[in-house]
C-alpha atoms as a PDB file:
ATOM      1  CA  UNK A   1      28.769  78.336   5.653  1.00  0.00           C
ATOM      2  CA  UNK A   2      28.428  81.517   3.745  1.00  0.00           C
ATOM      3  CA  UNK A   3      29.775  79.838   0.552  1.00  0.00           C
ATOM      4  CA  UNK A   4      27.780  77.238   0.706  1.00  0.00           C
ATOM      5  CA  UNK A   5      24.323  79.678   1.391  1.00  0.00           C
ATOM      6  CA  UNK A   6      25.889  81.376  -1.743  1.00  0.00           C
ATOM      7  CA  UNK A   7      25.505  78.605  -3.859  1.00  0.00           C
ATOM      8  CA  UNK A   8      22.112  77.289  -3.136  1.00  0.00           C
ATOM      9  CA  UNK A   9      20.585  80.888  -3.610  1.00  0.00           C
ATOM     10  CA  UNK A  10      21.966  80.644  -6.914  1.00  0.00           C
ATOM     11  CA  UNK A  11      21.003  77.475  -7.705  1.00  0.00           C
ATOM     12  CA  UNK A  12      17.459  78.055  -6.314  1.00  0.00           C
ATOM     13  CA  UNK A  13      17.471  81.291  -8.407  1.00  0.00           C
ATOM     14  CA  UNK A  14      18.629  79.289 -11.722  1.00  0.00           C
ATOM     15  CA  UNK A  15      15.834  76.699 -11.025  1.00  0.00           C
ATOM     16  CA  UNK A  16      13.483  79.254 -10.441  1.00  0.00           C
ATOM     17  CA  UNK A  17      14.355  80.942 -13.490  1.00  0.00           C
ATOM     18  CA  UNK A  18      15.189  78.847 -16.281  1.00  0.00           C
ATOM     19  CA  UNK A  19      12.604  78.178 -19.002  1.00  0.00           C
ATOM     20  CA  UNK A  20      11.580  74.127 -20.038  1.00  0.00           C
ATOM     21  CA  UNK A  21      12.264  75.264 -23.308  1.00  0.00           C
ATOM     22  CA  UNK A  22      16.331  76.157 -22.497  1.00  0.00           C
ATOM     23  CA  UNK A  23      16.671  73.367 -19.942  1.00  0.00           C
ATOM     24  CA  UNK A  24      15.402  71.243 -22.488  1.00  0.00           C
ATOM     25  CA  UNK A  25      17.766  72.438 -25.069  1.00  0.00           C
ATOM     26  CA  UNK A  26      20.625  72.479 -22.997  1.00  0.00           C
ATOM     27  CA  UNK A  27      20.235  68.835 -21.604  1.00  0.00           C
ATOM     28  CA  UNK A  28      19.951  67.760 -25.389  1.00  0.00           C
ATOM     29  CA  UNK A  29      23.312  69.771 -26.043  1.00  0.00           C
ATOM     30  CA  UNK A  30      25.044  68.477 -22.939  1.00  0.00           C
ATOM     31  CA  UNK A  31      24.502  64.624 -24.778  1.00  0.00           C
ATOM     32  CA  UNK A  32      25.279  65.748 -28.223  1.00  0.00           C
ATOM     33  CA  UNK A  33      28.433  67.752 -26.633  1.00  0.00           C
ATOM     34  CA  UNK A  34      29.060  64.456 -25.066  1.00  0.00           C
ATOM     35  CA  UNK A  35      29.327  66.072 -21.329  1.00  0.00           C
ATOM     36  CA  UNK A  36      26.011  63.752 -20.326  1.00  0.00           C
ATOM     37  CA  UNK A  37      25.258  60.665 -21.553  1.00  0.00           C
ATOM     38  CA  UNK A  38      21.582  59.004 -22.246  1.00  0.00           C
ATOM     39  CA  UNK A  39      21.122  57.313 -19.248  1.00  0.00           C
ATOM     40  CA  UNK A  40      21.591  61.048 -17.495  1.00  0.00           C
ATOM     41  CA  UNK A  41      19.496  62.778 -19.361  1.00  0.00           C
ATOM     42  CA  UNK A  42      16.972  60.260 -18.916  1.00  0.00           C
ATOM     43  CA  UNK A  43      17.409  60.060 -15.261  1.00  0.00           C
ATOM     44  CA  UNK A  44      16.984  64.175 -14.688  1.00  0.00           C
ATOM     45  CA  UNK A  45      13.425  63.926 -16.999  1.00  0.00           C
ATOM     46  CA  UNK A  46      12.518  61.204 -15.756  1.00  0.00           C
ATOM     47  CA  UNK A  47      12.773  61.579 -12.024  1.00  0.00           C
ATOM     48  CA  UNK A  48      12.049  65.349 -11.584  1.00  0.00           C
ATOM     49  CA  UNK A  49       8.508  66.073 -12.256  1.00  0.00           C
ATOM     50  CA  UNK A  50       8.896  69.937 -11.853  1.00  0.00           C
ATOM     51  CA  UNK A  51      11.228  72.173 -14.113  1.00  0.00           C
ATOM     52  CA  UNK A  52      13.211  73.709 -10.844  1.00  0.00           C
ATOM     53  CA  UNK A  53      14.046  69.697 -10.119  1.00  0.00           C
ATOM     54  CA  UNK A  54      15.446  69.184 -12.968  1.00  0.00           C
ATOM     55  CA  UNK A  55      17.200  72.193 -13.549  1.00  0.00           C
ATOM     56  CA  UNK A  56      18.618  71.080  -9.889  1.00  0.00           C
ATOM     57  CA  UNK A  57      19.814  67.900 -10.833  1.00  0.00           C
ATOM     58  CA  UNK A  58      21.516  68.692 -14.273  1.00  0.00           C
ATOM     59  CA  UNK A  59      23.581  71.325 -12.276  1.00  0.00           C
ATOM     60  CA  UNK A  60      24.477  68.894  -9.417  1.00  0.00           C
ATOM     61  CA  UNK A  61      25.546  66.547 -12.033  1.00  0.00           C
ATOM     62  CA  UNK A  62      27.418  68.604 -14.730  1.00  0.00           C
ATOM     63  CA  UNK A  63      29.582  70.142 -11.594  1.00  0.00           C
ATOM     64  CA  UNK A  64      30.318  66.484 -10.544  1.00  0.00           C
ATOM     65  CA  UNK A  65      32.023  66.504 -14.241  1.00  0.00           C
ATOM     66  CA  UNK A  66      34.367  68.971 -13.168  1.00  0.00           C
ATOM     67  CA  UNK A  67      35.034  72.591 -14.331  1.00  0.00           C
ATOM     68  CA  UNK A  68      35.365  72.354 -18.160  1.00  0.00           C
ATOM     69  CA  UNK A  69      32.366  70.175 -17.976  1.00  0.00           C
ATOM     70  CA  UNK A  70      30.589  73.626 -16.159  1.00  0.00           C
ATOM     71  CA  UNK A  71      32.203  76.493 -18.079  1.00  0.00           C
ATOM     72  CA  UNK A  72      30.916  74.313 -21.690  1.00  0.00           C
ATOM     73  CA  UNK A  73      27.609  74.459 -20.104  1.00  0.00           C
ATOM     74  CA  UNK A  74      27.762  78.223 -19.321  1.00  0.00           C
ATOM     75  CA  UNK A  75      29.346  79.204 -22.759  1.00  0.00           C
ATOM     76  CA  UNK A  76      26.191  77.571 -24.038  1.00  0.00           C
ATOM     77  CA  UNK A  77      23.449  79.029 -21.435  1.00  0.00           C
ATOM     78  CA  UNK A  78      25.445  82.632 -22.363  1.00  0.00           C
ATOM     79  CA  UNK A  79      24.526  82.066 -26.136  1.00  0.00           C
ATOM     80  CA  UNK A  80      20.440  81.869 -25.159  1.00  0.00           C
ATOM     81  CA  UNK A  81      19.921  83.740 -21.819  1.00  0.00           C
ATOM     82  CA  UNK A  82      22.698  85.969 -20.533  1.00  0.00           C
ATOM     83  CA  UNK A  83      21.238  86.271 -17.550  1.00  0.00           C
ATOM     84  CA  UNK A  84      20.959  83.029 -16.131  1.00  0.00           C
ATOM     85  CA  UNK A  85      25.039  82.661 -17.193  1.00  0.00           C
ATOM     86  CA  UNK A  86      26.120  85.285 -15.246  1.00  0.00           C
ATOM     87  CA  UNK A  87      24.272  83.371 -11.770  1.00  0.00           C
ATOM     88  CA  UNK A  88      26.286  80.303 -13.509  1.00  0.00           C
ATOM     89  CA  UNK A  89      29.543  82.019 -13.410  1.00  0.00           C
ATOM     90  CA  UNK A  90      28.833  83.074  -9.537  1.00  0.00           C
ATOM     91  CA  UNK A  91      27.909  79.978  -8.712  1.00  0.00           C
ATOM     92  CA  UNK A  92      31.287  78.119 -10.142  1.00  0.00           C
ATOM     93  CA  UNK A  93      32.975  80.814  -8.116  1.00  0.00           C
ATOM     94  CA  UNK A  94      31.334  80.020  -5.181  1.00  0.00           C
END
């Protein structure tokens, strides 16, 4: 139970936290790094209608890809906001 109360304060905090302007960028580097396809990224703009719901989604499904999938994302979130890549790295622990 604690683990899993870990892990949605850090995702609430990432979805709370992360600008349009990175999530954007990152779900446009997730396709070109080939971790998401276009019928992904598509889905998470296209179905979340708030920034925090999308930011939800693309973590749900980039962890469903496995680690390496999660740690590529990180390495790339570390490159634009620190910040938000340390709650990343928590959150992988967790």
């Amino acid at each position: 139970v604690a683990d899993l109360t870990l892990k949605n304060n850090l995702l609430i905090y990432f979805a709370d936290n992360v600008s349009e302007e990175v999530l954007n960028q990152l779900l446009y580097h997730l396709l070109e790094d080939g971790i998401l396809n276009d019928g992904e990224v598509q889905h998470i703009i296209q179905a979340n209608q708030t920034r925090a719901n999308k930011a939800r989604d693309l973590i749900r499904t980039v962890r469903m890809k496995g680690d390496e999938s999660s740690w590529r994302m990180i390495n790339w979130i570390k490159s634009r906001d620190p910040k938000l890549a340390d709650f990343f790295i928590l959150l992988n622990r967790a």
